[in-house]
PDB file of N, CA and C in Angstrom:
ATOM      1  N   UNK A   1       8.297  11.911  10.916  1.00  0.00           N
ATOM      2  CA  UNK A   1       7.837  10.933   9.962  1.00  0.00           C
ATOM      3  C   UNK A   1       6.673  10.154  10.563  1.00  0.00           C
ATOM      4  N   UNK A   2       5.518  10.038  10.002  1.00  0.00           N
ATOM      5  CA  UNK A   2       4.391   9.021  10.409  1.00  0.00           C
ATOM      6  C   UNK A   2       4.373   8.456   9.290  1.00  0.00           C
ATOM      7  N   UNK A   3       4.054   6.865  10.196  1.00  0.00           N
ATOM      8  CA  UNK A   3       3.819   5.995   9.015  1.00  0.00           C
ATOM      9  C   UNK A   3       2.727   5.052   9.625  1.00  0.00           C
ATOM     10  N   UNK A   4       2.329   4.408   8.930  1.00  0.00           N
ATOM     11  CA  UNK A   4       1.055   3.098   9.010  1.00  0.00           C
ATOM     12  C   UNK A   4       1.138   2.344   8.536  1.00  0.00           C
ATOM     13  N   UNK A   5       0.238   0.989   8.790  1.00  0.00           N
ATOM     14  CA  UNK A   5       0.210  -0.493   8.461  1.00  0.00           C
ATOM     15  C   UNK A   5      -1.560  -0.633   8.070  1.00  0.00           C
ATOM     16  N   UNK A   6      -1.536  -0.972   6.957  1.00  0.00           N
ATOM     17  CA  UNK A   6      -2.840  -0.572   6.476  1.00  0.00           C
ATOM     18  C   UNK A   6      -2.959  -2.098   6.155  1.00  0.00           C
ATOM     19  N   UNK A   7      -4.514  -2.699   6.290  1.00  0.00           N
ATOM     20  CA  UNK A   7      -4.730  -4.449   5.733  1.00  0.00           C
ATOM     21  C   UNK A   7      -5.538  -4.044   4.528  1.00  0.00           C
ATOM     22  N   UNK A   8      -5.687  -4.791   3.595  1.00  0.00           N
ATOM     23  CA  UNK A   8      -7.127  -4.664   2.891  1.00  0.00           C
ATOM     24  C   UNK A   8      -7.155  -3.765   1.563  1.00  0.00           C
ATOM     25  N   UNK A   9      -5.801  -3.425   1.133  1.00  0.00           N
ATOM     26  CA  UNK A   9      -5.208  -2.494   0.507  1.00  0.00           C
ATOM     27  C   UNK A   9      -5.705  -2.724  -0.885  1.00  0.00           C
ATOM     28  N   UNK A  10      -6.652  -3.668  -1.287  1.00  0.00           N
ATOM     29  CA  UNK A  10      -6.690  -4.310  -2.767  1.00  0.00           C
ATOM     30  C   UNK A  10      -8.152  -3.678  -3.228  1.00  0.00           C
ATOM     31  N   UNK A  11      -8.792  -3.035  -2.121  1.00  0.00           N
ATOM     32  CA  UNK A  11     -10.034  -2.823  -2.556  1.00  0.00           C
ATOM     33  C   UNK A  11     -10.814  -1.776  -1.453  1.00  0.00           C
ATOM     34  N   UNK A  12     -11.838  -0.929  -1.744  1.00  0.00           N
ATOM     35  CA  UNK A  12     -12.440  -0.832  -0.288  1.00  0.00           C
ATOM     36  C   UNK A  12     -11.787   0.250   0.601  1.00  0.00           C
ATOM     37  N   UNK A  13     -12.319   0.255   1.970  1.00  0.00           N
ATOM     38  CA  UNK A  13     -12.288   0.658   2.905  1.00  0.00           C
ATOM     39  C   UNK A  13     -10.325   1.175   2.592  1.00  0.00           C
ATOM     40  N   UNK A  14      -9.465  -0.120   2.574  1.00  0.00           N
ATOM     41  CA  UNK A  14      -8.536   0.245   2.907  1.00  0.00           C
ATOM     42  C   UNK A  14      -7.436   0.251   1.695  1.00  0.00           C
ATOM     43  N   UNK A  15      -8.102   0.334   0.907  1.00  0.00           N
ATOM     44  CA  UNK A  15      -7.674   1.201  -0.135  1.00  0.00           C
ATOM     45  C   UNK A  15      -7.775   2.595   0.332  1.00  0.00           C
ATOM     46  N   UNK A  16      -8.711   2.959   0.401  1.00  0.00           N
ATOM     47  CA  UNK A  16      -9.554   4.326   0.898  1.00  0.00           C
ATOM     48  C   UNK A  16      -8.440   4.735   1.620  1.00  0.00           C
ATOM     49  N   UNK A  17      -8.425   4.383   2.497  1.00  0.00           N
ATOM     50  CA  UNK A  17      -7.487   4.900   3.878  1.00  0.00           C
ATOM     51  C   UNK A  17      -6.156   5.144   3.590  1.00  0.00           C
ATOM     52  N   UNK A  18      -5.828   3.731   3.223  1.00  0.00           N
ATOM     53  CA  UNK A  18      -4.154   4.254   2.515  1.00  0.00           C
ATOM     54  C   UNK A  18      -4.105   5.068   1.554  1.00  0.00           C
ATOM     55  N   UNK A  19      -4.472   5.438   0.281  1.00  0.00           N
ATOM     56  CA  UNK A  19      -4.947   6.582  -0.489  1.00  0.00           C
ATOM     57  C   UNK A  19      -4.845   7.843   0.669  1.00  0.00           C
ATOM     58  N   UNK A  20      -5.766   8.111   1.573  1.00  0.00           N
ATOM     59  CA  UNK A  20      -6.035   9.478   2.377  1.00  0.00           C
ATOM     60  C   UNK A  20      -4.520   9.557   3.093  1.00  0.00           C
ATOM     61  N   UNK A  21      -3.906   8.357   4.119  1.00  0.00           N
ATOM     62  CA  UNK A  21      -2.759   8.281   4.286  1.00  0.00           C
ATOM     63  C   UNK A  21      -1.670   9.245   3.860  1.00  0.00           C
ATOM     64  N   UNK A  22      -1.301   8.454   2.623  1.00  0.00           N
ATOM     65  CA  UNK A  22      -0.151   8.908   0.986  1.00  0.00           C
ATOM     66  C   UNK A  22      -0.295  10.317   1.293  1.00  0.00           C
ATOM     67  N   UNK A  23      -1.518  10.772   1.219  1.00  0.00           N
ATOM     68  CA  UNK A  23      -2.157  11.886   0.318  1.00  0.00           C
ATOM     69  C   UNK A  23      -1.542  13.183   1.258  1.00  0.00           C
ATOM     70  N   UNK A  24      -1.515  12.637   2.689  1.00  0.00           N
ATOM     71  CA  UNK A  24      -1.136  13.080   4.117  1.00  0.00           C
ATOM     72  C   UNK A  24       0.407  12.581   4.048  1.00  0.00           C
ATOM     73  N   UNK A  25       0.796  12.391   3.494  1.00  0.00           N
ATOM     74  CA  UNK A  25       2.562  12.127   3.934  1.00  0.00           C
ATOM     75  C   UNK A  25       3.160  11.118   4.689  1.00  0.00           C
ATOM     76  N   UNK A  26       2.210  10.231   4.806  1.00  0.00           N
ATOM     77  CA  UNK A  26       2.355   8.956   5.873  1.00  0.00           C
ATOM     78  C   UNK A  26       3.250   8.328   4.593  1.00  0.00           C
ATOM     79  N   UNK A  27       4.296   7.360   5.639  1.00  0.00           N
ATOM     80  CA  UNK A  27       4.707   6.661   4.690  1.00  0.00           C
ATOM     81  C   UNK A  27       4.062   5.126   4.898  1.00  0.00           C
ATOM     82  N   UNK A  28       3.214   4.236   3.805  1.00  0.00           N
ATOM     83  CA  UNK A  28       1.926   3.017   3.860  1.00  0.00           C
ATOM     84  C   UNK A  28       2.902   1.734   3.823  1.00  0.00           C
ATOM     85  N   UNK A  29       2.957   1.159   4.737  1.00  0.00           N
ATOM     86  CA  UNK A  29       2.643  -0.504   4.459  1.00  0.00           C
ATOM     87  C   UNK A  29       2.100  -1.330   4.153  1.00  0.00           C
ATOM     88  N   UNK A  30       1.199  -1.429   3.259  1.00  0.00           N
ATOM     89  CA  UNK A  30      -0.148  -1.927   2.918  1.00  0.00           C
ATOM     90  C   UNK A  30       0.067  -3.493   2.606  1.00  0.00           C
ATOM     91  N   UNK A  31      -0.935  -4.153   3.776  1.00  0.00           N
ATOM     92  CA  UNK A  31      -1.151  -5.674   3.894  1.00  0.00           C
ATOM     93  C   UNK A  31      -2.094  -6.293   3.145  1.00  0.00           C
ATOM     94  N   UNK A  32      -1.660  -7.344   2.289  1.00  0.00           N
ATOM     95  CA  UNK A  32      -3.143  -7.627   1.632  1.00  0.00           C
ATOM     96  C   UNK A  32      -2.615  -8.710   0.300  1.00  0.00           C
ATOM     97  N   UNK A  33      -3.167  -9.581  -0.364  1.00  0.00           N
ATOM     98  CA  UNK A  33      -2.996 -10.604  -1.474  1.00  0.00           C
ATOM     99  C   UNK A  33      -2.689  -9.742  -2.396  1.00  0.00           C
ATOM    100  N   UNK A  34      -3.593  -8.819  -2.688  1.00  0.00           N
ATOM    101  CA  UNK A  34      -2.572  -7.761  -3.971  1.00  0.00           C
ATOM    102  C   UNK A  34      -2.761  -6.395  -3.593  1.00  0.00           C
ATOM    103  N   UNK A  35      -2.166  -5.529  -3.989  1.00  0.00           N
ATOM    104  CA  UNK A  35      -2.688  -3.953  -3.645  1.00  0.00           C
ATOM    105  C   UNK A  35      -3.043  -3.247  -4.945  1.00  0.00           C
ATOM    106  N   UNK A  36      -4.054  -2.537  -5.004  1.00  0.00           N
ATOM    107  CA  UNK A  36      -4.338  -1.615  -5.650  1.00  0.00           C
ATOM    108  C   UNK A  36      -3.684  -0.923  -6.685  1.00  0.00           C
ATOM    109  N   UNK A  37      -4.190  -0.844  -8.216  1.00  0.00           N
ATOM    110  CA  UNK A  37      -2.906  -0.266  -8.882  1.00  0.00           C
ATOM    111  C   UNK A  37      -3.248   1.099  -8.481  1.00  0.00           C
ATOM    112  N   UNK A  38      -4.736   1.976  -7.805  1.00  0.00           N
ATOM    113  CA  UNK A  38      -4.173   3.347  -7.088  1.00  0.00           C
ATOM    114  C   UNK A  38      -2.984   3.650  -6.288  1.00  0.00           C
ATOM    115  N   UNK A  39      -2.756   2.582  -5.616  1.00  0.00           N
ATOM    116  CA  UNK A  39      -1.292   2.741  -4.558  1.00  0.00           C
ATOM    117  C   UNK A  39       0.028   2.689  -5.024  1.00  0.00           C
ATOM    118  N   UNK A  40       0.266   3.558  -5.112  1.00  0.00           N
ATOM    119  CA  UNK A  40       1.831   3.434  -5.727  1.00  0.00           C
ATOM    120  C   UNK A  40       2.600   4.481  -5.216  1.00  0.00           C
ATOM    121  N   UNK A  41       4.077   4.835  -5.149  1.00  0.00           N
ATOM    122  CA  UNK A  41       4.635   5.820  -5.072  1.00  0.00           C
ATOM    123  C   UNK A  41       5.873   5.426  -3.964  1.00  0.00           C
ATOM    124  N   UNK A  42       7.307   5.876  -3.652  1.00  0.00           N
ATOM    125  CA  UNK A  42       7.950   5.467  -3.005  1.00  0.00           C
ATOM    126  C   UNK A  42       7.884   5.089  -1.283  1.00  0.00           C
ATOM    127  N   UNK A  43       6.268   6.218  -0.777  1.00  0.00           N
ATOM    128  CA  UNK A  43       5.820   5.851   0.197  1.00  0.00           C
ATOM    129  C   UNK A  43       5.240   5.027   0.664  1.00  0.00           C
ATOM    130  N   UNK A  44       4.932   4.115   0.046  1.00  0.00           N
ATOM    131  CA  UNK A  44       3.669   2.897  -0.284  1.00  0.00           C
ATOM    132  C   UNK A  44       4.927   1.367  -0.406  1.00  0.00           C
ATOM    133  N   UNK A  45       4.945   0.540   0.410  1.00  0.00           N
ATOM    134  CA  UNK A  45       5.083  -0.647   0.178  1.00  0.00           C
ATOM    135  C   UNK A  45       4.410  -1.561   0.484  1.00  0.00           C
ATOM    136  N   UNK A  46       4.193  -2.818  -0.415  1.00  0.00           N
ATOM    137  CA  UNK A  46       3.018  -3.334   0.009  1.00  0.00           C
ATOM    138  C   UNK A  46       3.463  -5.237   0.077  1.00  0.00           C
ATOM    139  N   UNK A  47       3.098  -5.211   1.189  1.00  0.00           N
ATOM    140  CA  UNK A  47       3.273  -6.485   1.663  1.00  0.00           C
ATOM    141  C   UNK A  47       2.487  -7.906   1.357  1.00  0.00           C
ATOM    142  N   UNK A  48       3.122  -8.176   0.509  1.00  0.00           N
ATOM    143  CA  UNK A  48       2.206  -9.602   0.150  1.00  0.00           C
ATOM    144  C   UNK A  48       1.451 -10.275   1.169  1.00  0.00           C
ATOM    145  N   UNK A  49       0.404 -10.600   1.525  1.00  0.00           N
ATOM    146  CA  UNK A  49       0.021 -11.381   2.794  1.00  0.00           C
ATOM    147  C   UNK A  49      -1.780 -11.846   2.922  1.00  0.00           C
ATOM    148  N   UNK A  50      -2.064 -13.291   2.728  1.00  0.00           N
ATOM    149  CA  UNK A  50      -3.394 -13.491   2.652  1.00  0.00           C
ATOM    150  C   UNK A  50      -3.547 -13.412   4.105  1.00  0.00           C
ATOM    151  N   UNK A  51      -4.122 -12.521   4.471  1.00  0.00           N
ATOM    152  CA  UNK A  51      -4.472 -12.143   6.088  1.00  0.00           C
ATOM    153  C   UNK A  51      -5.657 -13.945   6.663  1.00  0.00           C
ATOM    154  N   UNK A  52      -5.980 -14.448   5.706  1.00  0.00           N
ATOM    155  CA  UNK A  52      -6.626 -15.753   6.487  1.00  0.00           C
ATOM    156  C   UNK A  52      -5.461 -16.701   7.062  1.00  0.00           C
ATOM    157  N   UNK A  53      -4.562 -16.312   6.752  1.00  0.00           N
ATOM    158  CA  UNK A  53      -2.798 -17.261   7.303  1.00  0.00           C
ATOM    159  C   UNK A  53      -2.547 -16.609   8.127  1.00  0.00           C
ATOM    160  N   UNK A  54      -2.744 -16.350   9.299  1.00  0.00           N
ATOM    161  CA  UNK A  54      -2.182 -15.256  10.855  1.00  0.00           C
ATOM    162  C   UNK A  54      -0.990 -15.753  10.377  1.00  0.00           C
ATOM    163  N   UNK A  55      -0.075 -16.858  10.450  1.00  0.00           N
ATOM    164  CA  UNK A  55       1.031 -17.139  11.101  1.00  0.00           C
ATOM    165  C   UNK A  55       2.021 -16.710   9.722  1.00  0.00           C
ATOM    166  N   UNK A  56       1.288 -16.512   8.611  1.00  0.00           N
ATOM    167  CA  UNK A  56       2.544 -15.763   7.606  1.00  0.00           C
ATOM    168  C   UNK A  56       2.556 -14.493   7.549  1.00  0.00           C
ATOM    169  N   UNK A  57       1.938 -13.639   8.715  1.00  0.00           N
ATOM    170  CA  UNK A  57       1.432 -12.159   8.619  1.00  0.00           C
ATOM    171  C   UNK A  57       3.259 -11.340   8.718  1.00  0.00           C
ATOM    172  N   UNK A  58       3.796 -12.100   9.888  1.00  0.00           N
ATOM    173  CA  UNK A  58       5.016 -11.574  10.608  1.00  0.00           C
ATOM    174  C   UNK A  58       6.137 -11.793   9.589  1.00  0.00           C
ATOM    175  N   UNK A  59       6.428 -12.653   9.036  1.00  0.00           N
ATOM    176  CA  UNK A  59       7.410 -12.758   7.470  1.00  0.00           C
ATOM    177  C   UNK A  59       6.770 -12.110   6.669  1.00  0.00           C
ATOM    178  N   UNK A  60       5.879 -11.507   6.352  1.00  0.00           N
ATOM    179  CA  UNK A  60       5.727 -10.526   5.488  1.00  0.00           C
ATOM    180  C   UNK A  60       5.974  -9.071   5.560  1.00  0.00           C
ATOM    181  N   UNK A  61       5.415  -9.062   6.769  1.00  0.00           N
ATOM    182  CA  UNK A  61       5.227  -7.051   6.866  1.00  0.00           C
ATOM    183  C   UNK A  61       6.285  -6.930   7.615  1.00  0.00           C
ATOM    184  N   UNK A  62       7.936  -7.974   8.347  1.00  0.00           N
ATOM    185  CA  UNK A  62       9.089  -8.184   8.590  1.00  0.00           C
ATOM    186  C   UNK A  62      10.298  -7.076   7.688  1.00  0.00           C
ATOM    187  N   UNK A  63       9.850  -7.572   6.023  1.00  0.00           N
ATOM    188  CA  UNK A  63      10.853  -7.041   5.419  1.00  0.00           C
ATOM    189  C   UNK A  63      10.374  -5.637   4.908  1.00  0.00           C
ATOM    190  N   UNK A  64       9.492  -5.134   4.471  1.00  0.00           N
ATOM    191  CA  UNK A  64       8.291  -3.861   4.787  1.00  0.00           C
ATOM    192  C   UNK A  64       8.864  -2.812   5.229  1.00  0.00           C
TER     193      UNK A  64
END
């Protein structure tokens, strides 16, 4: 099983990535204020988290 922790998941670059991820069998954690309605699927959970708050990063991607 490979899996990843992807930031940025709402747009962009890391949308991109998590998309290629999925696509590869990774199972995504995707960090970010909202995620993408491309991202979906039972491999994909996505962690609420405004990455400008460091200190709420760890209660988020915790339950993930």
């Amino acid at each position: 099983m490979h899996a990843a922790v992807v930031t940025g998941v709402s747009r962009g670059l890391g949308e991109a990535l998590a998309a290629a991820m999925l696509s590869r069998g990774f199972t995504v954690i995707g960090v970010g204020r909202t995620a993408s309605a491309k991202l979906g699927g039972k491999f994909f959970h996505h962690a609420p988290c405004d990455l400008a708050q460091p200190a709420l990063i760890a209660a988020a991607v915790t339950p993930a």
